[in-house]
C-alpha atoms as a PDB file:
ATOM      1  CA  UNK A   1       6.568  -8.146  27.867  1.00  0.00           C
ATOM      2  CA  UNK A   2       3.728  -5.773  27.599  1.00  0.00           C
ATOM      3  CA  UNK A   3       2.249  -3.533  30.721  1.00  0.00           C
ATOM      4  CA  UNK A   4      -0.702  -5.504  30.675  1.00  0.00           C
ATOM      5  CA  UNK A   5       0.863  -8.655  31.741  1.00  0.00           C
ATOM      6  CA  UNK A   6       2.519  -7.116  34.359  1.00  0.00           C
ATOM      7  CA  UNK A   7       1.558  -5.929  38.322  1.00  0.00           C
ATOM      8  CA  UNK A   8       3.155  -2.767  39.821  1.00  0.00           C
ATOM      9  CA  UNK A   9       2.953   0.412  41.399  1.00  0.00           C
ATOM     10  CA  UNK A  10       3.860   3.703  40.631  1.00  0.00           C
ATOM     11  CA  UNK A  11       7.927   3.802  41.637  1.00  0.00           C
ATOM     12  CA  UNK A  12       9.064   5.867  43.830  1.00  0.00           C
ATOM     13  CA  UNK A  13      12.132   7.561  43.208  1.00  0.00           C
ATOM     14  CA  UNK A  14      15.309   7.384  44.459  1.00  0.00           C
ATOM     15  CA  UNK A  15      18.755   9.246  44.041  1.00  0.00           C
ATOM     16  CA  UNK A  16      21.009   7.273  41.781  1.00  0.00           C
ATOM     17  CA  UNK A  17      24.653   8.128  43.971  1.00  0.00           C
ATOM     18  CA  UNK A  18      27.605   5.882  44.712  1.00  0.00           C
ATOM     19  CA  UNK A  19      25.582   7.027  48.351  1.00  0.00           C
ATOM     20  CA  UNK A  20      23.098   4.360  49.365  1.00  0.00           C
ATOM     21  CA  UNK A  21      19.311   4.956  48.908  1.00  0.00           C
ATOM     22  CA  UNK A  22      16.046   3.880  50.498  1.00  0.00           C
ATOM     23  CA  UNK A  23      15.464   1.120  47.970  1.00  0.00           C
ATOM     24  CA  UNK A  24      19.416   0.089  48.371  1.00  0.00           C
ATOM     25  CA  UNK A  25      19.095  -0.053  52.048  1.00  0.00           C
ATOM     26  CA  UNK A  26      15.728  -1.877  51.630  1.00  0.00           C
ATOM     27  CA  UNK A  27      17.064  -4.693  49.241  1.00  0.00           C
ATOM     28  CA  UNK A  28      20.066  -4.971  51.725  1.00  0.00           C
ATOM     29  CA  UNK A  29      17.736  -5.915  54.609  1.00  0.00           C
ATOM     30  CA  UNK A  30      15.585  -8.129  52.072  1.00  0.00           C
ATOM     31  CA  UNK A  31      18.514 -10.363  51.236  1.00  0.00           C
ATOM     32  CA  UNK A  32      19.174 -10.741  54.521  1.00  0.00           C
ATOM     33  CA  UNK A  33      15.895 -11.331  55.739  1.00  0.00           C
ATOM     34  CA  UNK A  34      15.461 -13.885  53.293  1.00  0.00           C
ATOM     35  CA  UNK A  35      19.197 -15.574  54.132  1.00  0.00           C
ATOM     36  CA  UNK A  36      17.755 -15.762  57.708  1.00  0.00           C
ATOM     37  CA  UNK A  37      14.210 -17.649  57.227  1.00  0.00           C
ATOM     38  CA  UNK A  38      16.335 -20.083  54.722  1.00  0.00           C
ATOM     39  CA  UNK A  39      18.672 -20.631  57.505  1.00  0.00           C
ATOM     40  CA  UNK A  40      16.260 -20.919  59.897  1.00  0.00           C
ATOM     41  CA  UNK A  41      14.296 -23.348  57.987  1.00  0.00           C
ATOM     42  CA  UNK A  42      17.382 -25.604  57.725  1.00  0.00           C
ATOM     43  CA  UNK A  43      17.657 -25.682  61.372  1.00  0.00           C
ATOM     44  CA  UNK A  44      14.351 -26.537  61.998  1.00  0.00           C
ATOM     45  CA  UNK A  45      14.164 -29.461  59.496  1.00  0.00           C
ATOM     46  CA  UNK A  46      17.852 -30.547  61.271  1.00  0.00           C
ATOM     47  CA  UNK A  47      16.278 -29.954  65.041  1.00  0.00           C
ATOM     48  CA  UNK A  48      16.141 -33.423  66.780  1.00  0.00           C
ATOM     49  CA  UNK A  49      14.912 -31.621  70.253  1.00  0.00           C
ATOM     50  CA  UNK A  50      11.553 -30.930  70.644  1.00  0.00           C
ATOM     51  CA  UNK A  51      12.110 -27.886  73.373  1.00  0.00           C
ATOM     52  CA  UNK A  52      14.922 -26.183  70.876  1.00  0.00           C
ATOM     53  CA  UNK A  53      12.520 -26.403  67.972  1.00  0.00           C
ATOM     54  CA  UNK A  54       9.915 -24.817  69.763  1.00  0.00           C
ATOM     55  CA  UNK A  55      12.521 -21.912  70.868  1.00  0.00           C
ATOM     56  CA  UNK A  56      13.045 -21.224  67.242  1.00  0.00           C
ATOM     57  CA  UNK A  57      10.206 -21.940  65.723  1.00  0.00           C
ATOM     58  CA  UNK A  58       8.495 -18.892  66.739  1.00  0.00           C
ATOM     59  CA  UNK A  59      11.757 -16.530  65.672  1.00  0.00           C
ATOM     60  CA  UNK A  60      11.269 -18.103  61.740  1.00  0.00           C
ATOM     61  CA  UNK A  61       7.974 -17.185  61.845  1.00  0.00           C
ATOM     62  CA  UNK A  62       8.549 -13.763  63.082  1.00  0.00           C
ATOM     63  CA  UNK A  63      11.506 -13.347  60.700  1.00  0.00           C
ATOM     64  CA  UNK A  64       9.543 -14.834  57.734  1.00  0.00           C
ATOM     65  CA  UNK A  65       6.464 -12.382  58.433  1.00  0.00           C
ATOM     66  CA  UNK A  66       8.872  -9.115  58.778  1.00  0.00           C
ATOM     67  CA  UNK A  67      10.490 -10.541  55.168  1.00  0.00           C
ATOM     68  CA  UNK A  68       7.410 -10.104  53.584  1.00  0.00           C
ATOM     69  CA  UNK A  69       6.102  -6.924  55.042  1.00  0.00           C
ATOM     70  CA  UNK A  70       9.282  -5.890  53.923  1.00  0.00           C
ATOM     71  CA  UNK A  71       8.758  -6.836  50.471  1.00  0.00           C
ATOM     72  CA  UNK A  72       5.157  -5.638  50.668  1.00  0.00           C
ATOM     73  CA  UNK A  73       6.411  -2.234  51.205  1.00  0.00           C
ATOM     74  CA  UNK A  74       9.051  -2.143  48.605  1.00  0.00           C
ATOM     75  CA  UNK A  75       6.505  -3.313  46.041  1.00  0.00           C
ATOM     76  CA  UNK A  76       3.940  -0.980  47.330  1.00  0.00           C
ATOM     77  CA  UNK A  77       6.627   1.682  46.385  1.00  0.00           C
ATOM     78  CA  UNK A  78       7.397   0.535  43.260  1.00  0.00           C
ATOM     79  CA  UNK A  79      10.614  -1.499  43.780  1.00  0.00           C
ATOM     80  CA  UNK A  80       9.411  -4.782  42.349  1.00  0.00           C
ATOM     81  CA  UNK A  81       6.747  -5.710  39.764  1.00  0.00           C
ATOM     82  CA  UNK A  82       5.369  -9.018  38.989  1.00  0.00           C
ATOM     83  CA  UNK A  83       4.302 -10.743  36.037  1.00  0.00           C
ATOM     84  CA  UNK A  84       0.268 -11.965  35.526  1.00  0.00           C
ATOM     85  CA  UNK A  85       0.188 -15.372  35.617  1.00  0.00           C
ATOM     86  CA  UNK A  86      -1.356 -17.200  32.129  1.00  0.00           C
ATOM     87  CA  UNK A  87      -3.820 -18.999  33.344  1.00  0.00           C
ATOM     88  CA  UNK A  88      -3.261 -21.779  30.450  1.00  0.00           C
ATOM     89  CA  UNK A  89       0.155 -22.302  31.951  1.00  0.00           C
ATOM     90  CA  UNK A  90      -1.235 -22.599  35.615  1.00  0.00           C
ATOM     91  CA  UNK A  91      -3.740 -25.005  34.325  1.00  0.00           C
ATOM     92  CA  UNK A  92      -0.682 -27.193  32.725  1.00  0.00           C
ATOM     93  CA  UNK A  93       1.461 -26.966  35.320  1.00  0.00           C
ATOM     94  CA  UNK A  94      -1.231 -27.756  37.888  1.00  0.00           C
ATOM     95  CA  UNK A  95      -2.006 -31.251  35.243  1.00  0.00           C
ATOM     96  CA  UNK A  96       1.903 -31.688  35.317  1.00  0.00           C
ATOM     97  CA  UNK A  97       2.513 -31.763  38.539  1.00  0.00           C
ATOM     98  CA  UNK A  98      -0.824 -33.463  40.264  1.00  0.00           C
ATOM     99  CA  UNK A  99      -0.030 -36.490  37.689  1.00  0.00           C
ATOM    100  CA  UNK A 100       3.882 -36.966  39.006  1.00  0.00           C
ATOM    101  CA  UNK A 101       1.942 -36.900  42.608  1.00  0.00           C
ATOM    102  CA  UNK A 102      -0.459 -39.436  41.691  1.00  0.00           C
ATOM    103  CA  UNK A 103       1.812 -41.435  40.466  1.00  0.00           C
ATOM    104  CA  UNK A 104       3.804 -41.451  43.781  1.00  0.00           C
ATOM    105  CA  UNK A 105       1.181 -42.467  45.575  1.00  0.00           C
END
């Protein structure tokens, strides 16, 4: 894959030790960020009371946002890159998917 089809920032660098790093200690709190909303969302799909779904509700959402400013500030740094998205293949997928849906209905 070429640069072109890809998004990123200039990386920041970090000291490749046995020692963690910044990004190490970032990715560390990612994961577990993002083990937290998943569990969370399992809870609240299992949540038959109304007053404990409310309670935790607001705690996914808070955990959820912190994931991604997490994320926002790894990429801003360089840590992740993304790939452009062919808008041919959006276009299919988008036909794909919206006929399996009609048909459901």
């Amino acid at each position: 894959m070429n640069n072109e089809n890809k998004v990123m920032n200039p990386k920041v660098e970090v000291p490749s030790t046995v020692d963690m790093n910044d990004k190490d200690y970032l990715n560390d709190l990612l994961e577990c960020l993002k083990n937290m909303v998943n569990n969370y969302s399992y809870a609240l799909n299992e949540l038959s009371n109304r007053e404990l779904y409310d309670k935790i509700k607001p705690i996914f959402d808070k955990t959820s946002n912190l994931q991604r400013l997490f994320f926002d500030y790894a990429f801003q740094r360089g840590w992740y890159e993304l790939e452009k998205a062919d808008a041919q293949k959006i276009t299919e997928a988008y036909q794909k998917y919206n006929g399996q849906v009609q048909e459901m209905v």
